[in-house]
PDB file of N, CA and C in Angstrom:
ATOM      1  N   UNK A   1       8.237 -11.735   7.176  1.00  0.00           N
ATOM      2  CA  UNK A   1       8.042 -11.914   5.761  1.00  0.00           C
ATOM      3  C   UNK A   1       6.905 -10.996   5.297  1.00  0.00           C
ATOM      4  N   UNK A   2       6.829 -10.518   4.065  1.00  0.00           N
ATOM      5  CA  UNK A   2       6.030  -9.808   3.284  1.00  0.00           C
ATOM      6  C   UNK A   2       5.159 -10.059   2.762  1.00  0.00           C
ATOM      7  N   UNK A   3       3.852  -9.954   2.635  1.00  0.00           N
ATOM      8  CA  UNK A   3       2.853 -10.445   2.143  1.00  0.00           C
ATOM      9  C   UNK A   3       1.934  -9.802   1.509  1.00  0.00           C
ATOM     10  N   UNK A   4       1.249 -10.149   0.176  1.00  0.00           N
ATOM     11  CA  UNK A   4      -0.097  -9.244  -0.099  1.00  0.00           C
ATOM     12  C   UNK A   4      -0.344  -8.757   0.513  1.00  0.00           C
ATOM     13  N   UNK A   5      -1.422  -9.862   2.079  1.00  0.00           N
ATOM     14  CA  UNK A   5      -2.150  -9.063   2.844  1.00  0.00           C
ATOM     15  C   UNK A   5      -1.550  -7.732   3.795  1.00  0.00           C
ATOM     16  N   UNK A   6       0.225  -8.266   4.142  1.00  0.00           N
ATOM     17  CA  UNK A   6       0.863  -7.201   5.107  1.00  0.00           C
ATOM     18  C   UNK A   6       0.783  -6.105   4.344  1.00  0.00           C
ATOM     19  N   UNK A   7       0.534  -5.691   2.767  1.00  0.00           N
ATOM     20  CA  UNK A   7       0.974  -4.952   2.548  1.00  0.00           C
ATOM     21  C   UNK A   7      -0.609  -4.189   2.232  1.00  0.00           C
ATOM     22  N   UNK A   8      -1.602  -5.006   2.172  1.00  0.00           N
ATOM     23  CA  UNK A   8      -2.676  -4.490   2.108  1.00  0.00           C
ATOM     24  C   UNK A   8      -3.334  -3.870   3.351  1.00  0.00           C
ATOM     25  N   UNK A   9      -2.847  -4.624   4.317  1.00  0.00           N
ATOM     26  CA  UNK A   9      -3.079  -4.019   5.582  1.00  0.00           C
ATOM     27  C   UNK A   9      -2.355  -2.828   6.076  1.00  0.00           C
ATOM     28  N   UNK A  10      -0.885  -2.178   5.578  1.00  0.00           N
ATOM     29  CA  UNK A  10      -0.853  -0.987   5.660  1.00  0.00           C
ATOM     30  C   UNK A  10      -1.349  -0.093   4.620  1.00  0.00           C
ATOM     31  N   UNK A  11      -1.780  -0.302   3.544  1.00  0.00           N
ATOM     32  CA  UNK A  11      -2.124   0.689   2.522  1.00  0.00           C
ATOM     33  C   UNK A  11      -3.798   1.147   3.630  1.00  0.00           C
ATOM     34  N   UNK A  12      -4.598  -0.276   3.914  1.00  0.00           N
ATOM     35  CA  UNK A  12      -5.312   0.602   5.152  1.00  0.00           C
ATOM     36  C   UNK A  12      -5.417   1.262   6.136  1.00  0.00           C
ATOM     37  N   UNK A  13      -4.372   1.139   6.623  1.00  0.00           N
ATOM     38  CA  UNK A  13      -3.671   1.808   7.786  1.00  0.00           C
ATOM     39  C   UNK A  13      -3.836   3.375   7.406  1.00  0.00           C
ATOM     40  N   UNK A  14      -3.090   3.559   5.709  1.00  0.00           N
ATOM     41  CA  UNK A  14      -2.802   5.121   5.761  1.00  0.00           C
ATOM     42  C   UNK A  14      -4.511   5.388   5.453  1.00  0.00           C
ATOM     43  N   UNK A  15      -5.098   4.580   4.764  1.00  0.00           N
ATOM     44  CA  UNK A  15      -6.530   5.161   4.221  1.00  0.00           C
ATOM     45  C   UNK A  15      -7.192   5.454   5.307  1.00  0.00           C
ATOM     46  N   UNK A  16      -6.973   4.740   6.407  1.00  0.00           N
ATOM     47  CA  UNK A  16      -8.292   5.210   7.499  1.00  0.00           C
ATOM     48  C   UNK A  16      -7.173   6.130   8.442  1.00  0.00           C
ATOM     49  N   UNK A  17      -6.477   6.615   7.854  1.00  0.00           N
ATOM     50  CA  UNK A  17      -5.348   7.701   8.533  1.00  0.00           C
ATOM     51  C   UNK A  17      -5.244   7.414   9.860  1.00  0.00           C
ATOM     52  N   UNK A  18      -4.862   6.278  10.043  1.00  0.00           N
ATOM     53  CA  UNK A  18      -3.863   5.517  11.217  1.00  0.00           C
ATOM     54  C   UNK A  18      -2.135   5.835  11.285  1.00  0.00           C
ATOM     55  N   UNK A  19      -1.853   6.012   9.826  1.00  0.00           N
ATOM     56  CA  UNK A  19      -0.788   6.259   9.649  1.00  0.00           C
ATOM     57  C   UNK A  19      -0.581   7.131   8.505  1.00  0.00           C
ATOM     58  N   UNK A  20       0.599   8.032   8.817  1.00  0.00           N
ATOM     59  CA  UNK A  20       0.993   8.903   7.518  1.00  0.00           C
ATOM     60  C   UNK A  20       1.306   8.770   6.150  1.00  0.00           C
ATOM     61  N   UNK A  21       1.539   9.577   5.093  1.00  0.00           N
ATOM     62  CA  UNK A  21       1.768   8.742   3.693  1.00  0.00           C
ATOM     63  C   UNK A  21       3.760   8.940   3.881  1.00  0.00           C
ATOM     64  N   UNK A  22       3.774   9.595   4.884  1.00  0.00           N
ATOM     65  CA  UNK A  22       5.369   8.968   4.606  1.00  0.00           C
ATOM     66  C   UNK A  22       5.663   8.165   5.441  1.00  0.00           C
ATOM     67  N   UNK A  23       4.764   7.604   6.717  1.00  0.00           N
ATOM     68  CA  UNK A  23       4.847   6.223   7.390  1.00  0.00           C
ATOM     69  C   UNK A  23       4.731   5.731   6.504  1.00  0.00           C
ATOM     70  N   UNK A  24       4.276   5.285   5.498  1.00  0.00           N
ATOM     71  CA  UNK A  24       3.417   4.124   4.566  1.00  0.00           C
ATOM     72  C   UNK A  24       4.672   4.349   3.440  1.00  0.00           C
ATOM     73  N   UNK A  25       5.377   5.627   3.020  1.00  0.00           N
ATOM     74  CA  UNK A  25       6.703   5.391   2.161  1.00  0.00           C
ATOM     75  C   UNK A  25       7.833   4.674   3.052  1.00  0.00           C
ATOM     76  N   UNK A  26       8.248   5.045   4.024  1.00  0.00           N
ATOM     77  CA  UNK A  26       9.653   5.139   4.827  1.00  0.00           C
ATOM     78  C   UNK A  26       9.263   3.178   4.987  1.00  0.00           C
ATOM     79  N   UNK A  27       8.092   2.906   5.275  1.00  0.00           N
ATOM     80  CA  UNK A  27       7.661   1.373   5.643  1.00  0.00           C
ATOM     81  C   UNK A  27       8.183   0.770   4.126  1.00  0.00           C
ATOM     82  N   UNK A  28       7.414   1.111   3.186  1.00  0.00           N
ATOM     83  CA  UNK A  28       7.496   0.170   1.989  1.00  0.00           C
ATOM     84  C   UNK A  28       8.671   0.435   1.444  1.00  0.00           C
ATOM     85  N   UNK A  29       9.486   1.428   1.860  1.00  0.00           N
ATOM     86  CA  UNK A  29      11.259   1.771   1.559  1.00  0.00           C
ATOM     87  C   UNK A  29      12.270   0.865   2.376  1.00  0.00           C
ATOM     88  N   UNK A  30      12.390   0.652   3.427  1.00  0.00           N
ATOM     89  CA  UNK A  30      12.900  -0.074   4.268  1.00  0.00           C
ATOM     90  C   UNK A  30      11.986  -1.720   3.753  1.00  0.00           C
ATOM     91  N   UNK A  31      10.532  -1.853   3.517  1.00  0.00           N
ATOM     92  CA  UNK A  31      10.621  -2.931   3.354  1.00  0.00           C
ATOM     93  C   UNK A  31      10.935  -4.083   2.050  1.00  0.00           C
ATOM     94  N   UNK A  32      11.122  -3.026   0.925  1.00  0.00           N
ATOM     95  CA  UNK A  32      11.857  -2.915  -0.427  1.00  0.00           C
ATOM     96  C   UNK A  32      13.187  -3.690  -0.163  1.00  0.00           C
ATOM     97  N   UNK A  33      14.111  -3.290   0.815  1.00  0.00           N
ATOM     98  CA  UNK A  33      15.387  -2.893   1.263  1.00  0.00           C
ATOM     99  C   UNK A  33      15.431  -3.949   2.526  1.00  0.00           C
ATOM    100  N   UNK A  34      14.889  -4.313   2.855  1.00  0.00           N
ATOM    101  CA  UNK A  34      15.285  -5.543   4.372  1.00  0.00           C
ATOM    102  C   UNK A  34      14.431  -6.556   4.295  1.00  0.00           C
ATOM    103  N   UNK A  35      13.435  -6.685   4.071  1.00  0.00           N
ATOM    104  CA  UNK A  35      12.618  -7.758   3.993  1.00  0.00           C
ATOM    105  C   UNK A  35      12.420  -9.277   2.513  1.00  0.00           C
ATOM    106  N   UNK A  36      11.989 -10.221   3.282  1.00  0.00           N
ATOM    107  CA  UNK A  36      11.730 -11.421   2.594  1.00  0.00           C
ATOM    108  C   UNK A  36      10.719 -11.112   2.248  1.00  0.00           C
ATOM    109  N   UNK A  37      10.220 -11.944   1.013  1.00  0.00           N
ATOM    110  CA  UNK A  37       8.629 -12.082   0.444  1.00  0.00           C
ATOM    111  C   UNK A  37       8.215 -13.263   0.072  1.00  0.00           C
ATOM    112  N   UNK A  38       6.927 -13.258   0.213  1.00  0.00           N
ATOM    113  CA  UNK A  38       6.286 -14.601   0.311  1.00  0.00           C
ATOM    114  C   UNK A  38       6.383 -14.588  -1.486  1.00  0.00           C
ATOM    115  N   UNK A  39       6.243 -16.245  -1.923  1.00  0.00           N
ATOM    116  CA  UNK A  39       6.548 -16.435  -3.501  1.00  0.00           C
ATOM    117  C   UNK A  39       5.498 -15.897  -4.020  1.00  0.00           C
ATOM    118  N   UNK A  40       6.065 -14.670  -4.719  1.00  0.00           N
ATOM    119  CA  UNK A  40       5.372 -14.247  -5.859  1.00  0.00           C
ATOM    120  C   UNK A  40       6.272 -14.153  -7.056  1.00  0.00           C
ATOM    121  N   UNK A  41       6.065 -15.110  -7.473  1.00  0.00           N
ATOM    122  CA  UNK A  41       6.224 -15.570  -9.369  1.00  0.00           C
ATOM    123  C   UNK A  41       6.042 -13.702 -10.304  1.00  0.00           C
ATOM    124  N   UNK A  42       4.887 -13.002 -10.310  1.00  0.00           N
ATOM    125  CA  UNK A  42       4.764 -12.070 -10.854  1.00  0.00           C
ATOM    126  C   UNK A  42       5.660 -10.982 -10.369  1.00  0.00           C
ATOM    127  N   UNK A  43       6.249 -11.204  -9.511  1.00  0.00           N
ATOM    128  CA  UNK A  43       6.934  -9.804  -8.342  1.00  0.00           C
ATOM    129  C   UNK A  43       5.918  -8.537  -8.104  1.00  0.00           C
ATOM    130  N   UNK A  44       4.683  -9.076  -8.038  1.00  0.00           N
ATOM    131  CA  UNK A  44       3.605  -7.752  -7.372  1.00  0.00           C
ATOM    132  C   UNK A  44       3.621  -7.323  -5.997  1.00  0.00           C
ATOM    133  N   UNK A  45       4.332  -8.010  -5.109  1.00  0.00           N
ATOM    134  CA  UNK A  45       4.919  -7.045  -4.101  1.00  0.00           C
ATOM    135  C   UNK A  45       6.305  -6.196  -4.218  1.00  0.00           C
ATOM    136  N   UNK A  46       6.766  -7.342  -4.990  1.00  0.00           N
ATOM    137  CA  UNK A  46       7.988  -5.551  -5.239  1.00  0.00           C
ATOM    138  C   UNK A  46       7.546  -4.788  -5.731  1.00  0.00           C
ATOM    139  N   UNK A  47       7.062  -4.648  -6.741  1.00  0.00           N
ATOM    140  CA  UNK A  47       6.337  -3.501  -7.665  1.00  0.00           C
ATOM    141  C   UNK A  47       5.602  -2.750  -6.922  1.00  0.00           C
ATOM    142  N   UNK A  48       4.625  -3.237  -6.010  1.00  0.00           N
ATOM    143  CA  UNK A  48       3.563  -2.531  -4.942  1.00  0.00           C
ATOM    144  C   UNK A  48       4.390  -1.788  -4.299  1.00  0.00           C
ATOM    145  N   UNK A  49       5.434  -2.318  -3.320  1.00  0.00           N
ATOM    146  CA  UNK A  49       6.316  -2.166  -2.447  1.00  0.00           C
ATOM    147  C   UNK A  49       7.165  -0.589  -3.324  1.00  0.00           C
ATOM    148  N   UNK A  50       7.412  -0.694  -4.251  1.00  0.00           N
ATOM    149  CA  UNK A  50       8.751   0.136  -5.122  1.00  0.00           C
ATOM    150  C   UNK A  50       7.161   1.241  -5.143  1.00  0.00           C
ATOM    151  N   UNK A  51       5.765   1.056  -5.691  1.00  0.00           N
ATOM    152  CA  UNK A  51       5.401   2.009  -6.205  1.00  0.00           C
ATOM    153  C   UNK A  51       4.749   2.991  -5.339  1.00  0.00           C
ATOM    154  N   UNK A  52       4.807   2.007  -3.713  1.00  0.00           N
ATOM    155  CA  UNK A  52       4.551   2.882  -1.976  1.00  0.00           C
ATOM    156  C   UNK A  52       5.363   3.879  -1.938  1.00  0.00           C
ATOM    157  N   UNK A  53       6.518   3.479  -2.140  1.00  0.00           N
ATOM    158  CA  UNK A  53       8.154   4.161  -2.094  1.00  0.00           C
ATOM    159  C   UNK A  53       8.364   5.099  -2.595  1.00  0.00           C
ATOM    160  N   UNK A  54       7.356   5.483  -3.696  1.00  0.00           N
ATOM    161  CA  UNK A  54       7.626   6.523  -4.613  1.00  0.00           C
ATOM    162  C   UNK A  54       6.450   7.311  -3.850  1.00  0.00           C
ATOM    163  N   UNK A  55       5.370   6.968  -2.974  1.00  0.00           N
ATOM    164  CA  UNK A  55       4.245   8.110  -3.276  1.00  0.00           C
ATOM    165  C   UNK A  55       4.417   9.141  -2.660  1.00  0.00           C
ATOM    166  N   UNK A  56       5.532   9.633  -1.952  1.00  0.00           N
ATOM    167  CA  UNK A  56       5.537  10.866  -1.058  1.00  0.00           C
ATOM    168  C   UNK A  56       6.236  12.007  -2.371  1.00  0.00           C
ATOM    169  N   UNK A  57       6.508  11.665  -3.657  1.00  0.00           N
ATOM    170  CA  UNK A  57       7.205  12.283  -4.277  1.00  0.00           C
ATOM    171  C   UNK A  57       5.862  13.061  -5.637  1.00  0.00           C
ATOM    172  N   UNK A  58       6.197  14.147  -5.186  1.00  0.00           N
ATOM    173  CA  UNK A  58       4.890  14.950  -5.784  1.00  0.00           C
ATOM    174  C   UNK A  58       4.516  14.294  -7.379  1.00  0.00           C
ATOM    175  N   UNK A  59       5.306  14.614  -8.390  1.00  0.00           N
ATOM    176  CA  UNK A  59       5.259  13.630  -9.626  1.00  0.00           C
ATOM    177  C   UNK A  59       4.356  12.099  -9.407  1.00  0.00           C
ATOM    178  N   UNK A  60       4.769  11.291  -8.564  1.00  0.00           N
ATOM    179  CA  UNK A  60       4.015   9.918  -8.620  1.00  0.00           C
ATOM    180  C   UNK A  60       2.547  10.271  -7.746  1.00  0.00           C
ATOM    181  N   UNK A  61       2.972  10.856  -6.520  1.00  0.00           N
ATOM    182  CA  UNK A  61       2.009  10.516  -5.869  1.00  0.00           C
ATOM    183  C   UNK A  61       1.075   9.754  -5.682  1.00  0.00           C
ATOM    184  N   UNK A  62      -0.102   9.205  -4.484  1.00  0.00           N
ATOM    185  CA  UNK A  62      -1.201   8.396  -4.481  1.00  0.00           C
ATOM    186  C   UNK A  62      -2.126   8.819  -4.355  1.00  0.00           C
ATOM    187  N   UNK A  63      -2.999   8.441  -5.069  1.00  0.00           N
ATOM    188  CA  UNK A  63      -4.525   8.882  -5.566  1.00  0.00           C
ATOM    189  C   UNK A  63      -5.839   7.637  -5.358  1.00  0.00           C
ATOM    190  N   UNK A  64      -6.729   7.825  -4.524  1.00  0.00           N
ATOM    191  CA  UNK A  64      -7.583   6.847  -4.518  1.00  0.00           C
ATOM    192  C   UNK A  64      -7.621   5.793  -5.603  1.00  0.00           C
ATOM    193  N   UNK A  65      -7.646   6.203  -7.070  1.00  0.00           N
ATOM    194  CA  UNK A  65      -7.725   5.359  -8.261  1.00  0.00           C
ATOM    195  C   UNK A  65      -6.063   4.367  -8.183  1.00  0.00           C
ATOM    196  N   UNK A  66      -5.152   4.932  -7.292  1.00  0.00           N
ATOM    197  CA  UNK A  66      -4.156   4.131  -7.587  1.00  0.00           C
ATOM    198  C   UNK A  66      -4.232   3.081  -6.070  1.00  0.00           C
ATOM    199  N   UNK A  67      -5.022   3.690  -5.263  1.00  0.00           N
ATOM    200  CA  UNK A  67      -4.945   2.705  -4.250  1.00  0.00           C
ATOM    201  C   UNK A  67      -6.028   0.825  -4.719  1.00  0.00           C
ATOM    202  N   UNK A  68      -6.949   1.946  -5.625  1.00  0.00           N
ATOM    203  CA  UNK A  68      -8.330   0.974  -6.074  1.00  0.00           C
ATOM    204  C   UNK A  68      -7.032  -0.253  -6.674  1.00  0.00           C
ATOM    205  N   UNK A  69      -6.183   0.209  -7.642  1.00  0.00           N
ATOM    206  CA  UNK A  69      -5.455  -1.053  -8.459  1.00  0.00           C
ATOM    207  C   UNK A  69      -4.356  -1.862  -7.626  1.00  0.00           C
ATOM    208  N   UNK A  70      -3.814  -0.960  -6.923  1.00  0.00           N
ATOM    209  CA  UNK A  70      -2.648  -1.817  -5.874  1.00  0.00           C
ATOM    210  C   UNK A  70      -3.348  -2.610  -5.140  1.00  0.00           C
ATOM    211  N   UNK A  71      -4.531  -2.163  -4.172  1.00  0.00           N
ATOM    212  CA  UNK A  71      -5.055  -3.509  -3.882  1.00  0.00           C
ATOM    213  C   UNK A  71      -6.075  -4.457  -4.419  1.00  0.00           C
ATOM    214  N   UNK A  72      -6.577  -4.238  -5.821  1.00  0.00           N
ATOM    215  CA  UNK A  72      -7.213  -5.458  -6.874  1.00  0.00           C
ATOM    216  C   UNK A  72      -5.868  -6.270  -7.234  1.00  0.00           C
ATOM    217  N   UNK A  73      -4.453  -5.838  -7.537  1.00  0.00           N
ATOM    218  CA  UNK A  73      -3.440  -6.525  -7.373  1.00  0.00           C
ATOM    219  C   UNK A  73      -3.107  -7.583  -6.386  1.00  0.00           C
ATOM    220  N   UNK A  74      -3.145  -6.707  -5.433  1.00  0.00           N
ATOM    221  CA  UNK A  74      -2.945  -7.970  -3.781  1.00  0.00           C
ATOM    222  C   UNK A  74      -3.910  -8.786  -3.515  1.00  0.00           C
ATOM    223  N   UNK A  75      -4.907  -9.193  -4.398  1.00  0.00           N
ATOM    224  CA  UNK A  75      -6.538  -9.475  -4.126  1.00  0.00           C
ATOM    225  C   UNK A  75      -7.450  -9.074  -3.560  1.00  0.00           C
ATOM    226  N   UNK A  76      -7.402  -7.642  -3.047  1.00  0.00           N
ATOM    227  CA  UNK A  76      -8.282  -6.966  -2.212  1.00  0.00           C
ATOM    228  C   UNK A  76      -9.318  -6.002  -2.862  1.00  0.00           C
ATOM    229  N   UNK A  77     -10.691  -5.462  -2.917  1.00  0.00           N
ATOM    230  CA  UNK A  77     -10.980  -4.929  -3.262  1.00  0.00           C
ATOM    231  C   UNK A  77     -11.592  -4.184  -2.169  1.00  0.00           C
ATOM    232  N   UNK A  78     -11.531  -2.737  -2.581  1.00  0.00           N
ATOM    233  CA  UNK A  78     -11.645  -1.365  -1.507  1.00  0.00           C
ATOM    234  C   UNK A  78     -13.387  -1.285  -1.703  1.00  0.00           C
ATOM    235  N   UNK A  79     -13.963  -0.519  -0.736  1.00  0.00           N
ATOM    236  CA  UNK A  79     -15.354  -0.520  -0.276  1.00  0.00           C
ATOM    237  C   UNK A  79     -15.426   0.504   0.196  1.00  0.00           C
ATOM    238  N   UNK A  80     -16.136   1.878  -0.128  1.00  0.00           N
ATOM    239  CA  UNK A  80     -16.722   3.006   0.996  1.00  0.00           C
ATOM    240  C   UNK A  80     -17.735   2.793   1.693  1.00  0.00           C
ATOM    241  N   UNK A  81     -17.756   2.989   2.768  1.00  0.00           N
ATOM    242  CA  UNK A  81     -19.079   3.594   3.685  1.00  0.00           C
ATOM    243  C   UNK A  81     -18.756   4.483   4.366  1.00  0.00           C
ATOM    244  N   UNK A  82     -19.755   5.194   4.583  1.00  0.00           N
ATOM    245  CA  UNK A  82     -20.227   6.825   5.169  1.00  0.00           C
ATOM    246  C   UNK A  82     -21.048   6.508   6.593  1.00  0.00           C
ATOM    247  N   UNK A  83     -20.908   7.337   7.404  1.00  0.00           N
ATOM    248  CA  UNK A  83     -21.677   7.091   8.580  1.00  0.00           C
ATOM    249  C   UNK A  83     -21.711   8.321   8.801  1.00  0.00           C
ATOM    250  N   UNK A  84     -23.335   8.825   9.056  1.00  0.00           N
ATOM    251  CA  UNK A  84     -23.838  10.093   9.564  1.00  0.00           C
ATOM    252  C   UNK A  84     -23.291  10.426  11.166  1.00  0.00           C
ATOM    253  N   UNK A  85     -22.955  11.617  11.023  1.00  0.00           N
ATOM    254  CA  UNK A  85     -21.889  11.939  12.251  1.00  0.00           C
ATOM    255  C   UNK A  85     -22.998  13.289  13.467  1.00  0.00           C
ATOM    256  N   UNK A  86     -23.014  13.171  14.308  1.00  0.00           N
ATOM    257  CA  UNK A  86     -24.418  13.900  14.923  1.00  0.00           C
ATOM    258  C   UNK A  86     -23.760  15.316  15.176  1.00  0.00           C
TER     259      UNK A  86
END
């Protein structure tokens, strides 16, 4: 099943480049397309899910500012830190 957090947990996945942005499309395409979702009344995982799906496509693409709102959507809010590298 599908969840905010599953889906917040791959949008981190691609941010800390664990995974590719067309791992993170081909995932939220197939999971658009095969998967259950936990009750959401608003449908903000389809929408999340449909708007993953689109980001490998130059026109939509994903942009930090769009990652900031997809996950204030899922209830997550994003955080930088920097660590001096020797």
């Amino acid at each position: 099943m599908i969840t905010k957090k599953t889906i917040a947990d791959r949008l981190l996945a691609y941010l800390k480049h664990q995974i590719s942005l067309t791992q993170l499309t081909d995932w939220a395409e197939q999971s658009l397309n095969d998967s259950s979702y936990e009750d959401d009344d608003s449908h903000t995982i389809r929408n999340v899910l449909a708007q993953l799906g689109l980001a490998d496509v130059k026109s939509f693409g994903l942009e930090w500012k769009d990652c900031e709102e997809i996950m204030k959507k899922l209830g997550f809010k994003l955080e930088v830190n920097a660590l001096e590298i020797a």
